[in-house]
C-alpha atoms as a PDB file:
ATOM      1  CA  UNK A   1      51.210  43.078 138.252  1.00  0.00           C
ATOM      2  CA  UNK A   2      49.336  40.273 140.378  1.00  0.00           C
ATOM      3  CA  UNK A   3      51.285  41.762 143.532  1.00  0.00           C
ATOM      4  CA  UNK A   4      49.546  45.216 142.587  1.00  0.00           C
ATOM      5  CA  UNK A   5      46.287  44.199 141.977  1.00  0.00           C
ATOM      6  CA  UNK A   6      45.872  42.314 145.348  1.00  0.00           C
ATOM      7  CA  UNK A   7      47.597  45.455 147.093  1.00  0.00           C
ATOM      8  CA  UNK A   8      44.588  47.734 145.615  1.00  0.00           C
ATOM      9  CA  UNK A   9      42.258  45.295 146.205  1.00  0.00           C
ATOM     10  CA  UNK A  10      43.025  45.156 150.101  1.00  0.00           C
ATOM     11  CA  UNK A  11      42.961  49.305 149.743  1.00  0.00           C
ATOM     12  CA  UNK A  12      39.141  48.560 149.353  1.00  0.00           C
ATOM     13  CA  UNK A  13      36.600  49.016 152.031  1.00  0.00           C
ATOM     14  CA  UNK A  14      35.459  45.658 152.975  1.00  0.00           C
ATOM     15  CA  UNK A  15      31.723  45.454 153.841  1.00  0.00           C
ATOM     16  CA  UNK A  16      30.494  41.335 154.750  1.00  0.00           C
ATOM     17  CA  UNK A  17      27.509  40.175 151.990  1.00  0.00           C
ATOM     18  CA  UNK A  18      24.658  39.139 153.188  1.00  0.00           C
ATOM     19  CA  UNK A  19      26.129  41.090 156.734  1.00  0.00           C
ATOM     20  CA  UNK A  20      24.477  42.963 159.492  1.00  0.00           C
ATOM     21  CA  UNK A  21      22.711  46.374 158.500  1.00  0.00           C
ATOM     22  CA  UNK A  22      21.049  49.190 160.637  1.00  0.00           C
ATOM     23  CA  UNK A  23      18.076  50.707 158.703  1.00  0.00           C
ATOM     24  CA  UNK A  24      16.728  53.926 160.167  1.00  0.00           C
ATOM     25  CA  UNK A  25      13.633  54.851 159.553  1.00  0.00           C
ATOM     26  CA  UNK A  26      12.251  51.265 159.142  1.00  0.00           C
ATOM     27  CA  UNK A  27       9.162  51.019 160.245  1.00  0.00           C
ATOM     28  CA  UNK A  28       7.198  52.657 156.745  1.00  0.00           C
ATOM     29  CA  UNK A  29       8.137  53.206 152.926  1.00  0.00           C
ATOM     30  CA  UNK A  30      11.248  53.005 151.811  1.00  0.00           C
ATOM     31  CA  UNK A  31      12.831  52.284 154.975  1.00  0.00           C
ATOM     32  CA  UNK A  32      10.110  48.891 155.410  1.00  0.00           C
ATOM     33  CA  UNK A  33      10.440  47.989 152.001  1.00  0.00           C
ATOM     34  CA  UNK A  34      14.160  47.600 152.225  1.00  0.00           C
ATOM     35  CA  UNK A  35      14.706  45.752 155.788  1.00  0.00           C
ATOM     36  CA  UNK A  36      12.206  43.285 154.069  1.00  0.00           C
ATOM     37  CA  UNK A  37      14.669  43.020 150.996  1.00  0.00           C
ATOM     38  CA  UNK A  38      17.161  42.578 152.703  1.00  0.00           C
ATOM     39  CA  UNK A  39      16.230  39.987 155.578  1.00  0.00           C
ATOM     40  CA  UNK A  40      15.155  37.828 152.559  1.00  0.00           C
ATOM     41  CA  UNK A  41      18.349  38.240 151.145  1.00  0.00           C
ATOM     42  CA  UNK A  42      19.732  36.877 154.370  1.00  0.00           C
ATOM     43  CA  UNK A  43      20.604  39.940 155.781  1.00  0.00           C
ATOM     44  CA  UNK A  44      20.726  40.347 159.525  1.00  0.00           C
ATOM     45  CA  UNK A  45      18.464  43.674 159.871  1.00  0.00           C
ATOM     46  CA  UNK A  46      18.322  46.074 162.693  1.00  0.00           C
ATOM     47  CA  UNK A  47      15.388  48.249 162.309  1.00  0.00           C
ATOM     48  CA  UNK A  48      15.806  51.527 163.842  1.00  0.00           C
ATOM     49  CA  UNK A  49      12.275  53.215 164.299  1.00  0.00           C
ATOM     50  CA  UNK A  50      10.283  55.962 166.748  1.00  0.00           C
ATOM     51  CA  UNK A  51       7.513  52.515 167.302  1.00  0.00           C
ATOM     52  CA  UNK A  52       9.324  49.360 167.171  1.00  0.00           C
ATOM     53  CA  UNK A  53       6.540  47.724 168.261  1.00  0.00           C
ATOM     54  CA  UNK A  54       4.103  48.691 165.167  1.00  0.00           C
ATOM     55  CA  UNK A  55       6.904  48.719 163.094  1.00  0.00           C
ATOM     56  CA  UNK A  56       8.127  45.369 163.981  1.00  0.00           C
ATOM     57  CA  UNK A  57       4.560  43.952 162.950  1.00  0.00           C
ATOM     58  CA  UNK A  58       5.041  45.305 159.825  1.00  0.00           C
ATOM     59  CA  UNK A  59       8.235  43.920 158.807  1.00  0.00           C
ATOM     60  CA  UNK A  60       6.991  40.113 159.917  1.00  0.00           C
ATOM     61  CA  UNK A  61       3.785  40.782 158.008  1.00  0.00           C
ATOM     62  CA  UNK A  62       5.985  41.405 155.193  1.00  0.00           C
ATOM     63  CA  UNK A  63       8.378  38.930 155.592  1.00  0.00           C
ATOM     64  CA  UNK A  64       6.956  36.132 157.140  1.00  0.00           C
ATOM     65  CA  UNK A  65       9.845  36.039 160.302  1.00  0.00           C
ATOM     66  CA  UNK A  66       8.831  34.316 163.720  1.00  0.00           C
ATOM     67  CA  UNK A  67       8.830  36.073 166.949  1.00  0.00           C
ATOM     68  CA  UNK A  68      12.394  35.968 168.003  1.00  0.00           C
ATOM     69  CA  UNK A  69      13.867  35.410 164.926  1.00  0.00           C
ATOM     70  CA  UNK A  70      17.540  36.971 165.465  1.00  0.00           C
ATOM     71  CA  UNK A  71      17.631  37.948 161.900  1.00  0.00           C
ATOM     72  CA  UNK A  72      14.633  40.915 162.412  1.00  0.00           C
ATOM     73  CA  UNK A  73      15.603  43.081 165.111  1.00  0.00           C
ATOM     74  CA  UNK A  74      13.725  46.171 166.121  1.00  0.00           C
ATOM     75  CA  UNK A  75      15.112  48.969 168.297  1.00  0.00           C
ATOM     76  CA  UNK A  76      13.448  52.396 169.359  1.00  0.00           C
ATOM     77  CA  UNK A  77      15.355  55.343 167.822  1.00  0.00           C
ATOM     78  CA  UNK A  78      14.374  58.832 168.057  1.00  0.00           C
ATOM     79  CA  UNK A  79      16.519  60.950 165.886  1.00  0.00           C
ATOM     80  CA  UNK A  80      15.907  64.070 167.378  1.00  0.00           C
ATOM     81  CA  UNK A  81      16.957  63.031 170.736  1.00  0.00           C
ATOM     82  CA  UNK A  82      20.509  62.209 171.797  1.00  0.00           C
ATOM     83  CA  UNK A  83      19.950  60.508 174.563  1.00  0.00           C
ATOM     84  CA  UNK A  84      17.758  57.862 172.078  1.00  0.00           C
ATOM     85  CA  UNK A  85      20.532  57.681 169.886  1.00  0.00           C
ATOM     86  CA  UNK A  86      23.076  56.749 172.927  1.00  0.00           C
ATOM     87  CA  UNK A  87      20.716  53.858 173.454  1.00  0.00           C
ATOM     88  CA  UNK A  88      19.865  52.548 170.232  1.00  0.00           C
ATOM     89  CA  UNK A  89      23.720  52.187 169.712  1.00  0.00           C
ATOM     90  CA  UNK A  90      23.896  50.090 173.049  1.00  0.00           C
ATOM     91  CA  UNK A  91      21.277  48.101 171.641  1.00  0.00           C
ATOM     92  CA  UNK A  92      22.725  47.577 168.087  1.00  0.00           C
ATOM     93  CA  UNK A  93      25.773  46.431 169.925  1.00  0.00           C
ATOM     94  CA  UNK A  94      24.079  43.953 171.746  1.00  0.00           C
ATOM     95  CA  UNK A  95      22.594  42.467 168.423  1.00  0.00           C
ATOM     96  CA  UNK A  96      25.297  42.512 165.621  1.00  0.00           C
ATOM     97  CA  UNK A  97      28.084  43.971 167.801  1.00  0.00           C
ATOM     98  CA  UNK A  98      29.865  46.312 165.010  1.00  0.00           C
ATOM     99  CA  UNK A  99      27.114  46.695 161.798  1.00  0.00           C
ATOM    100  CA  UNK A 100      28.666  45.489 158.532  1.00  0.00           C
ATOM    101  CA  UNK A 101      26.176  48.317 157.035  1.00  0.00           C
ATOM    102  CA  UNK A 102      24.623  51.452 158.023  1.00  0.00           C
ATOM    103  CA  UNK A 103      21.541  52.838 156.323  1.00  0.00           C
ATOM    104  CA  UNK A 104      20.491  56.549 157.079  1.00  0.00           C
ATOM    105  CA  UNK A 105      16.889  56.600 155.570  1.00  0.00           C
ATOM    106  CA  UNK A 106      14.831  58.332 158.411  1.00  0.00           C
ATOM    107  CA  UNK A 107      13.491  62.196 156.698  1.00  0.00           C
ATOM    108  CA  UNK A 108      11.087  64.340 156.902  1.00  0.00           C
ATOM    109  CA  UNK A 109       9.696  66.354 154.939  1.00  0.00           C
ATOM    110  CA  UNK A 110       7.425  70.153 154.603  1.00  0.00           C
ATOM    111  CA  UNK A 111       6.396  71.851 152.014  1.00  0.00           C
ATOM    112  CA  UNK A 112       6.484  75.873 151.694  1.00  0.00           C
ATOM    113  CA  UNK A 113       8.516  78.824 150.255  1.00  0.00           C
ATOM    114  CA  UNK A 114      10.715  80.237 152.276  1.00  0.00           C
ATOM    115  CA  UNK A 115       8.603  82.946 153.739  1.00  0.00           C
ATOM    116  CA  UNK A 116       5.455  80.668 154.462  1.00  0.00           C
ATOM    117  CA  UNK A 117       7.949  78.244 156.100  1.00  0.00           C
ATOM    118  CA  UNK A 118       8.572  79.053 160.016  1.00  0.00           C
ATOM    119  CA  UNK A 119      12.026  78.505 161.718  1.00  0.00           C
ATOM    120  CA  UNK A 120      10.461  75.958 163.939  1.00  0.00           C
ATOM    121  CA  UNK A 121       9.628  73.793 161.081  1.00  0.00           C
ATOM    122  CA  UNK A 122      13.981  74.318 159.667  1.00  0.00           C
ATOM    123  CA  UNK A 123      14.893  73.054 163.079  1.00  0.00           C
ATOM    124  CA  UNK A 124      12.779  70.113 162.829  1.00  0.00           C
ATOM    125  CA  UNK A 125      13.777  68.944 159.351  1.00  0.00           C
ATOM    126  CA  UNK A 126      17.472  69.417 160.398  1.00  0.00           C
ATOM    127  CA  UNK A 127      17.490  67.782 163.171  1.00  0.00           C
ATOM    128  CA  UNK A 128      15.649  64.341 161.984  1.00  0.00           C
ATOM    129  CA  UNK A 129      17.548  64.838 158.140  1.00  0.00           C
ATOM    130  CA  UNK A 130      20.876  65.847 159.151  1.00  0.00           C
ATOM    131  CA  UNK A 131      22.045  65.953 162.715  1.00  0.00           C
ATOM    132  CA  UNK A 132      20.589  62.711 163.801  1.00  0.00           C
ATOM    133  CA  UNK A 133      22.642  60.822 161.193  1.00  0.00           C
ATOM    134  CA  UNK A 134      25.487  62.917 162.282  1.00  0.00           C
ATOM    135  CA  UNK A 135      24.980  61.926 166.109  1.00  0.00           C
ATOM    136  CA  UNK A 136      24.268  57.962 165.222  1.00  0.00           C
ATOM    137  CA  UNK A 137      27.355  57.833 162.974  1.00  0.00           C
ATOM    138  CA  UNK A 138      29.539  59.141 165.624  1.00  0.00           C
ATOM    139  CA  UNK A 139      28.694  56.723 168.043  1.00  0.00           C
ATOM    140  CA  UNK A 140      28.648  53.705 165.606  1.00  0.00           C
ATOM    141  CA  UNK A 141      31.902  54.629 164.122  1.00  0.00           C
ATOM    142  CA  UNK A 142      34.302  53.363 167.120  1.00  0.00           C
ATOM    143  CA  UNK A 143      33.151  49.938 166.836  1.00  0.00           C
ATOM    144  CA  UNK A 144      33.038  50.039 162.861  1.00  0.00           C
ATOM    145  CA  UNK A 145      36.507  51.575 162.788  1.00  0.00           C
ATOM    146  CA  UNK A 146      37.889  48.818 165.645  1.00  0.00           C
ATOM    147  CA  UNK A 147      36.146  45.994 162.625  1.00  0.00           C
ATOM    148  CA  UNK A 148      38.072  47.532 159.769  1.00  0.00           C
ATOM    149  CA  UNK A 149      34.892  47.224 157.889  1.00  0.00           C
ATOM    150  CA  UNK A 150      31.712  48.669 156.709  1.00  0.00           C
ATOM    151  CA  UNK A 151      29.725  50.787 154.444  1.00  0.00           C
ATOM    152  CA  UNK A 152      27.671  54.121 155.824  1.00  0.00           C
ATOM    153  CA  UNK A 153      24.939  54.553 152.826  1.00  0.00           C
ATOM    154  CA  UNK A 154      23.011  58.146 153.210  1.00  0.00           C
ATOM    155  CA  UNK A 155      19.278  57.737 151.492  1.00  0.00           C
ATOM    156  CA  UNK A 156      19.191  61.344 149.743  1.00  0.00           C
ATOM    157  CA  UNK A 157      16.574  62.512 147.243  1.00  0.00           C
ATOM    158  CA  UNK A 158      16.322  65.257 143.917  1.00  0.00           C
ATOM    159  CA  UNK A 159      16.507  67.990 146.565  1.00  0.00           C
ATOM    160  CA  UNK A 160      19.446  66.809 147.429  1.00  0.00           C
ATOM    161  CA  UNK A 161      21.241  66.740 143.874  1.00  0.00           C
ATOM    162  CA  UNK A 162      19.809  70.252 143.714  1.00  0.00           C
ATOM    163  CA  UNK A 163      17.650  73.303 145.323  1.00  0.00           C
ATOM    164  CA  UNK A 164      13.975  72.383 144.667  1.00  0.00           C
ATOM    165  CA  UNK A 165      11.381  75.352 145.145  1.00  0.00           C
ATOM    166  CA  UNK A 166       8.777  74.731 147.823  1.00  0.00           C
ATOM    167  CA  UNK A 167      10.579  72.285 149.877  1.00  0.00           C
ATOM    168  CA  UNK A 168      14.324  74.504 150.834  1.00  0.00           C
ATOM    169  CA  UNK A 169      14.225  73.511 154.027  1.00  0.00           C
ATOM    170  CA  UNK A 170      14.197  69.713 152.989  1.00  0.00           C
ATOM    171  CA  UNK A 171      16.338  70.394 149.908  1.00  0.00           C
ATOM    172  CA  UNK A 172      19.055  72.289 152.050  1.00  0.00           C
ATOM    173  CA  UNK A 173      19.005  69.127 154.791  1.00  0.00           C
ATOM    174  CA  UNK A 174      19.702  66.669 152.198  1.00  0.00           C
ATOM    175  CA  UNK A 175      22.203  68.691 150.306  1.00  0.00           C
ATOM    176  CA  UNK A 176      24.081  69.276 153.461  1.00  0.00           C
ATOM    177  CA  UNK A 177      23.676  65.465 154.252  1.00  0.00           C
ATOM    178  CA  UNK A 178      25.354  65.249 150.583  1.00  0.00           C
ATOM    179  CA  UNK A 179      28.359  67.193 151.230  1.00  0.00           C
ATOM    180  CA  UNK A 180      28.771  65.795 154.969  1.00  0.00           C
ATOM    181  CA  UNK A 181      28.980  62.072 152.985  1.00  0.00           C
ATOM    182  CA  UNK A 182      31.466  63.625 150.890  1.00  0.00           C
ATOM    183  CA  UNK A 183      33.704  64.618 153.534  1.00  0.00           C
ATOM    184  CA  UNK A 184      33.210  61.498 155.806  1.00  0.00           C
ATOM    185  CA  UNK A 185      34.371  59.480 152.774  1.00  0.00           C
ATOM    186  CA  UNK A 186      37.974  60.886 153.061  1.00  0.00           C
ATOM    187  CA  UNK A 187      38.077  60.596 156.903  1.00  0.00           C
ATOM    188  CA  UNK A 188      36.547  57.051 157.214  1.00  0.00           C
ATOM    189  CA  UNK A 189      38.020  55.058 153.686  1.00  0.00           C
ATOM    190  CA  UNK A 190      41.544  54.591 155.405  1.00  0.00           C
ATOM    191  CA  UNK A 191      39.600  52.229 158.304  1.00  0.00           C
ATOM    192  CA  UNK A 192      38.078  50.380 155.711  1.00  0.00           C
ATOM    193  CA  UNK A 193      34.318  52.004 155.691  1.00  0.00           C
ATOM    194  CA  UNK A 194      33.369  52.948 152.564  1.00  0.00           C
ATOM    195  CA  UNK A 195      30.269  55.578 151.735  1.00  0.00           C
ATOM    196  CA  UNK A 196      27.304  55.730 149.585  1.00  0.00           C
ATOM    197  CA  UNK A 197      25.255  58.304 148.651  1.00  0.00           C
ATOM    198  CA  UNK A 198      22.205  56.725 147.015  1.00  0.00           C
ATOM    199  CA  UNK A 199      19.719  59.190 145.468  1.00  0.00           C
ATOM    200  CA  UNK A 200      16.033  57.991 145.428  1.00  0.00           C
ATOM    201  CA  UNK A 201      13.276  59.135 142.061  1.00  0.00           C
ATOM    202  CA  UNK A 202       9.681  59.102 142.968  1.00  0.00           C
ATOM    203  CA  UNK A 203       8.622  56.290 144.918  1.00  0.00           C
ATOM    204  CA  UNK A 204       5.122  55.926 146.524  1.00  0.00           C
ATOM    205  CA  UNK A 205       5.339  56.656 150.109  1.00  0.00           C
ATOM    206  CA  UNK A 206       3.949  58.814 153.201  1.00  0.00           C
ATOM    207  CA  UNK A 207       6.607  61.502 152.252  1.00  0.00           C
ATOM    208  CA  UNK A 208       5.101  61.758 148.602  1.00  0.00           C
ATOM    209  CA  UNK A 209       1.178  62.246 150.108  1.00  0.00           C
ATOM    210  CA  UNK A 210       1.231  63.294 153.799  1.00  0.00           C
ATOM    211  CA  UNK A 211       3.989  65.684 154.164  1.00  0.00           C
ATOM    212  CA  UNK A 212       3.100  68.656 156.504  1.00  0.00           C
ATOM    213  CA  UNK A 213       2.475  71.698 154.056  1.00  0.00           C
ATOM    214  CA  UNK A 214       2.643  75.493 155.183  1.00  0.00           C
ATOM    215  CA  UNK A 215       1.833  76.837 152.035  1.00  0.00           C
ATOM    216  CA  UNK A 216      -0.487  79.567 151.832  1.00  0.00           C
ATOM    217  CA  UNK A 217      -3.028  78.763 148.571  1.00  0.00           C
ATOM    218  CA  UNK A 218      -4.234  82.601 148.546  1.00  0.00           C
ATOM    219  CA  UNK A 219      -0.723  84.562 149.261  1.00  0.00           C
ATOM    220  CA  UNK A 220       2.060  85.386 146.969  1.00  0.00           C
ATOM    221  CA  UNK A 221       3.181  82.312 145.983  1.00  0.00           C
ATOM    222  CA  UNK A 222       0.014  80.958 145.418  1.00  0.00           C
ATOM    223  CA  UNK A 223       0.868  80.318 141.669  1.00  0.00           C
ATOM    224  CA  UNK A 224       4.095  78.553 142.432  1.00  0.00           C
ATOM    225  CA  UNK A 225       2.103  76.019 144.257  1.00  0.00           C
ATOM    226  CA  UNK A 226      -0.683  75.659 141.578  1.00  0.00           C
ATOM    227  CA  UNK A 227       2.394  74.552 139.302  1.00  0.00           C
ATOM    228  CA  UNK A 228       3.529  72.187 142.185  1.00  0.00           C
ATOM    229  CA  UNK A 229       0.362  70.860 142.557  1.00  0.00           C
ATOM    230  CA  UNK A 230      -0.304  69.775 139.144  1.00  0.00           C
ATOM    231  CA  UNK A 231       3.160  68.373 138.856  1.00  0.00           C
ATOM    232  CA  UNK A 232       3.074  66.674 142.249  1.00  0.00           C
ATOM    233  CA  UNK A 233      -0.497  64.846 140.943  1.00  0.00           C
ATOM    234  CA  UNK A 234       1.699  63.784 137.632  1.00  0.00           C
ATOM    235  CA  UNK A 235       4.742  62.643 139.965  1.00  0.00           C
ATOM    236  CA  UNK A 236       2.267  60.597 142.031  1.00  0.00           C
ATOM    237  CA  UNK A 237       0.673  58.855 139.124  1.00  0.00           C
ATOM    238  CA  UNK A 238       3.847  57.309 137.761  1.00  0.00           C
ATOM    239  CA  UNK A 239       6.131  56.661 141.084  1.00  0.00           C
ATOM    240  CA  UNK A 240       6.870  53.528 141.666  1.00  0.00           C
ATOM    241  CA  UNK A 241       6.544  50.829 144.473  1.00  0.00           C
ATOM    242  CA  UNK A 242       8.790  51.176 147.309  1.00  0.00           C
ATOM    243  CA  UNK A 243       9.708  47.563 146.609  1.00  0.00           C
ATOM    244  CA  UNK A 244      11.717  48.517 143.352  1.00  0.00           C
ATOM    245  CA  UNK A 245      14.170  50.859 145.324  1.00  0.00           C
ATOM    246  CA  UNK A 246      14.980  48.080 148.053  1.00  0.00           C
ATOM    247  CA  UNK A 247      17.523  46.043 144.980  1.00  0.00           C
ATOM    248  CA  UNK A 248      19.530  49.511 144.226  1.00  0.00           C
ATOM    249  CA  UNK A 249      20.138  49.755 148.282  1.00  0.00           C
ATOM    250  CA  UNK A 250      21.136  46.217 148.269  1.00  0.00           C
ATOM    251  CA  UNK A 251      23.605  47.256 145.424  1.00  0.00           C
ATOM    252  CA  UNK A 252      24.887  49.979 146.948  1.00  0.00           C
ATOM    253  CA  UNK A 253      25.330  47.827 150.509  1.00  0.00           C
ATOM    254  CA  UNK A 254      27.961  45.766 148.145  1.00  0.00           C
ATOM    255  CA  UNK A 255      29.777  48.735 146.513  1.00  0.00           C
ATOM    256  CA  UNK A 256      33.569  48.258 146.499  1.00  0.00           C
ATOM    257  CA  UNK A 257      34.293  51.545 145.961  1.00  0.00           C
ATOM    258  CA  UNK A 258      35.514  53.889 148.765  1.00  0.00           C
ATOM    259  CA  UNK A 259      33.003  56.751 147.620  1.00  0.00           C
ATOM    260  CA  UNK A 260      29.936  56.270 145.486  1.00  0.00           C
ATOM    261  CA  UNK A 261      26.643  57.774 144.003  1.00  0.00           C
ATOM    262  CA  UNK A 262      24.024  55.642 142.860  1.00  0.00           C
ATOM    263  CA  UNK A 263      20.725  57.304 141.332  1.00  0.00           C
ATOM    264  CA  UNK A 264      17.952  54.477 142.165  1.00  0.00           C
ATOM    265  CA  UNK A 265      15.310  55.225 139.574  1.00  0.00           C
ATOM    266  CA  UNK A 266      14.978  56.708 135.865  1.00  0.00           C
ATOM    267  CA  UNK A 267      13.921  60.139 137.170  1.00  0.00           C
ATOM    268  CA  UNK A 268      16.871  60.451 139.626  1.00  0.00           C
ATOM    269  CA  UNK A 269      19.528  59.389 136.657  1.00  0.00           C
ATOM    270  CA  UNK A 270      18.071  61.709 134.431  1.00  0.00           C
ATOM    271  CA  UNK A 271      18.323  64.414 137.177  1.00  0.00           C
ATOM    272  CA  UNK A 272      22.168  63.353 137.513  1.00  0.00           C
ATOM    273  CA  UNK A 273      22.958  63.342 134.519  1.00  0.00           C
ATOM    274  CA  UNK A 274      21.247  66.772 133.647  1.00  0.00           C
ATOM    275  CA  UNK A 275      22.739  68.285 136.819  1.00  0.00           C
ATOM    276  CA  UNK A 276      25.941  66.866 135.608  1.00  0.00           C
ATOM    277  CA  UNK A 277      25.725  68.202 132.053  1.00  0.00           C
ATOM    278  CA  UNK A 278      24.091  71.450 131.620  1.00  0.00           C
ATOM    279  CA  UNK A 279      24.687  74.941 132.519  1.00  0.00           C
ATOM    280  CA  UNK A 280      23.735  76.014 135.805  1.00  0.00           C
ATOM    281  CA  UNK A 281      21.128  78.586 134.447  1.00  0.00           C
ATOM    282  CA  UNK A 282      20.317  76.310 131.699  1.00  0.00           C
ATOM    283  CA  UNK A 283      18.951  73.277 134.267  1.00  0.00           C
ATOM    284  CA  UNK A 284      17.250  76.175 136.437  1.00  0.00           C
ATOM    285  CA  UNK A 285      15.180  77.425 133.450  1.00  0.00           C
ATOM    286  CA  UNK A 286      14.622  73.270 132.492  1.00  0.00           C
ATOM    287  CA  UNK A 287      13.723  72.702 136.293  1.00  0.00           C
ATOM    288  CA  UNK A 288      11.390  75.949 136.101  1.00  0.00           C
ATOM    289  CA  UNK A 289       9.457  74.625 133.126  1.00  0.00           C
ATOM    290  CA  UNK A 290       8.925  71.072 134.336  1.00  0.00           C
ATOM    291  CA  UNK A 291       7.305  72.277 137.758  1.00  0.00           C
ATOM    292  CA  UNK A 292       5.586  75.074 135.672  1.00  0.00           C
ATOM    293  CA  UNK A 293       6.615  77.514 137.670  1.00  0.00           C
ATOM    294  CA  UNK A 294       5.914  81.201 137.176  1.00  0.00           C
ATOM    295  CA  UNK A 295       8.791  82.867 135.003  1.00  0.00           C
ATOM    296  CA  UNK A 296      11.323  85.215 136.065  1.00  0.00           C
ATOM    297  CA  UNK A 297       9.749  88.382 135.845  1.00  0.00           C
ATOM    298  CA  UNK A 298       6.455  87.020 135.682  1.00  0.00           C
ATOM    299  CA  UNK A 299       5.305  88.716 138.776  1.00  0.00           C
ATOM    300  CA  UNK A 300       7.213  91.702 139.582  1.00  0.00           C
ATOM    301  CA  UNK A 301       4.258  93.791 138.309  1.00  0.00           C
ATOM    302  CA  UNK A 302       1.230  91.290 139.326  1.00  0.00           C
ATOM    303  CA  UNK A 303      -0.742  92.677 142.479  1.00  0.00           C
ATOM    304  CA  UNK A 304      -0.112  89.549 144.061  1.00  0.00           C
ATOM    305  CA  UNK A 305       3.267  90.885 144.925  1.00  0.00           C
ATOM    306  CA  UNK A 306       2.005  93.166 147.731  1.00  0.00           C
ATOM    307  CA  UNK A 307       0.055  90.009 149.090  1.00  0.00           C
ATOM    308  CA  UNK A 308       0.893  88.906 152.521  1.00  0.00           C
ATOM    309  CA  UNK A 309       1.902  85.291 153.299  1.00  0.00           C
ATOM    310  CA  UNK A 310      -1.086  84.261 156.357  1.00  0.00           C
ATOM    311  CA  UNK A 311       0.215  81.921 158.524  1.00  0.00           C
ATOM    312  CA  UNK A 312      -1.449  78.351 157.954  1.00  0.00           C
ATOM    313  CA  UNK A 313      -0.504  74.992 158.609  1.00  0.00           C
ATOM    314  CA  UNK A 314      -2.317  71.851 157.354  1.00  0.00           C
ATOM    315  CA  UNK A 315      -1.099  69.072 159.606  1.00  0.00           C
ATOM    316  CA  UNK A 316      -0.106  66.476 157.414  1.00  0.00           C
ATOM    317  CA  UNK A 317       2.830  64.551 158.212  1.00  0.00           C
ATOM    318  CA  UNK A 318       5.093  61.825 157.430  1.00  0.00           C
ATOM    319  CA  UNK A 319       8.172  60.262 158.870  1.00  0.00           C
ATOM    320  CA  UNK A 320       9.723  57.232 156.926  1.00  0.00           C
END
């Protein structure tokens, strides 16, 4: 029996406490709240960010670090730009050598049905949501897998658990984050690098209050975003600090478990659960009703069908 457990228990992906950990997205929200968690923890943080320099002001403001600590490192990252992504590995080499943790945070976000939404603006959220954690964690994994150690945690979001009207494009990036997560669990567990899919609830950041919107307020969906608009007021009201997500990351840094999902937040565990638990068409019509959408139906006869969508963008936006 003791010879069994202490087999499984070397099975387990081994991630260091208290280790090294890349944070994308640093430099704002829940990306900043976190890398200050953590370095007060005793964490050695890398803080991946488009302005290290702003960013890096920010995180010693917030945690009271000297210039030149080597426990608050900021590197330039650009997501959307391979050749940023090359070098930002170089430079997290140079720092921690092989990261004991990996944190994909960085998103953006825009808001607009699918028709209002231009392909321009899918490329965008793809590339910063999906294929730049992609490109980063193939060039971090040689050194993780030569380790034998480490934990990849993907910061995903409602939209992720399921479709959310208004924001598809977002809502399809993070699902397909989901599912790559999924699938990098069974290729990466037998190296010893676990993987975390942590799903955020409301929290007050830019993405909440300065995401770029496209949606037109006098075309055909102009009464889905009425409904959004009221609930997104409601939403804002009661989300919390991003300082009460940054302890469920920490937890999830520390998982032993080769695969996990961790809802960070009442709203996101009731989503879970409810996703987990009722019919398909059951949480669409429950989903429908909370936003206060328009009904099926509703509008199949309302002039505002023959509307058309006007092209409009409000520039609004936020990267975290």
């Amino acid at each position: 029996m003791w010879t069994r457990r202490r087999a499984a228990a070397a099975a387990e992906p081994v991630v260091a406490e208290r280790g090294s950990v890349v944070i994308t997205g640093a430099s704002r929200g829940l990306g900043l709240a976190s890398a200050a968690h953590l370095y007060g923890e005793g964490w050695t943080v890398v803080a991946a960010m488009r302005s290290p320099d702003v960013g890096l002001e920010r995180l010693r403001a917030a945690t009271g670090a000297a210039a030149g600590d080597p426990r608050l490192v900021a590197i330039p990252l650009d997501l959307d730009d391979p050749a940023s992504i090359v070098a930002a590995v170089g430079a997290i080499g140079e720092a921690v050598g092989a990261p004991d943790a990996l944190v994909h945070n960085a998103g953006v976000a825009a808001v607009g049905c699918v028709e209002e939404m231009p392909e321009g603006a899918w490329a965008q959220i793809f590339s910063t949501n999906f294929f730049g954690p992609v490109r980063l964690t193939q060039q971090l994994l040689p050194a993780m897998r030569a380790a034998g150690r480490g934990r990849i945690v993907v910061v995903s979001s409602q939209g992720g658990v399921r479709g959310m009207p208004a924001i598809s494009a977002y809502s399809a990036a993070k699902g397909a984050l989901e599912r790559w997560a999924e699938s990098l669990s069974h290729e990466v567990t037998p190296f010893g690098i676990g993987v975390t899919i942590v799903v955020a609830g409301a929290f007050k950041t830019d993405i909440l209050e300065l995401t770029r919107t496209y949606a037109d307020p006098d075309g055909p969906y102009a009464a889905h975003h009425a409904g959004l608009i009221r609930t997104s007021r409601w939403i804002l009201r009661v989300a919390r600090p991003p300082e009460r997500f940054a302890p469920g990351l920490e937890r999830a840094l520390v998982d032993r478990a080769p695969f996990a999902r961790h809802a960070v937040g009442l709203d996101a565990r009731i989503l879970l659960l409810g996703s987990r638990l009722l019919p398909a068409r059951l949480f669409q019509r429950v989903v429908g009703l909370a936003i206060r959408l328009p009904q099926p139906g509703t509008l199949r006869t309302d002039p505002v069908r023959l509307a058309t969508v006007a092209p409009r963008v409000e520039e609004r936006e936020a990267l975290r």
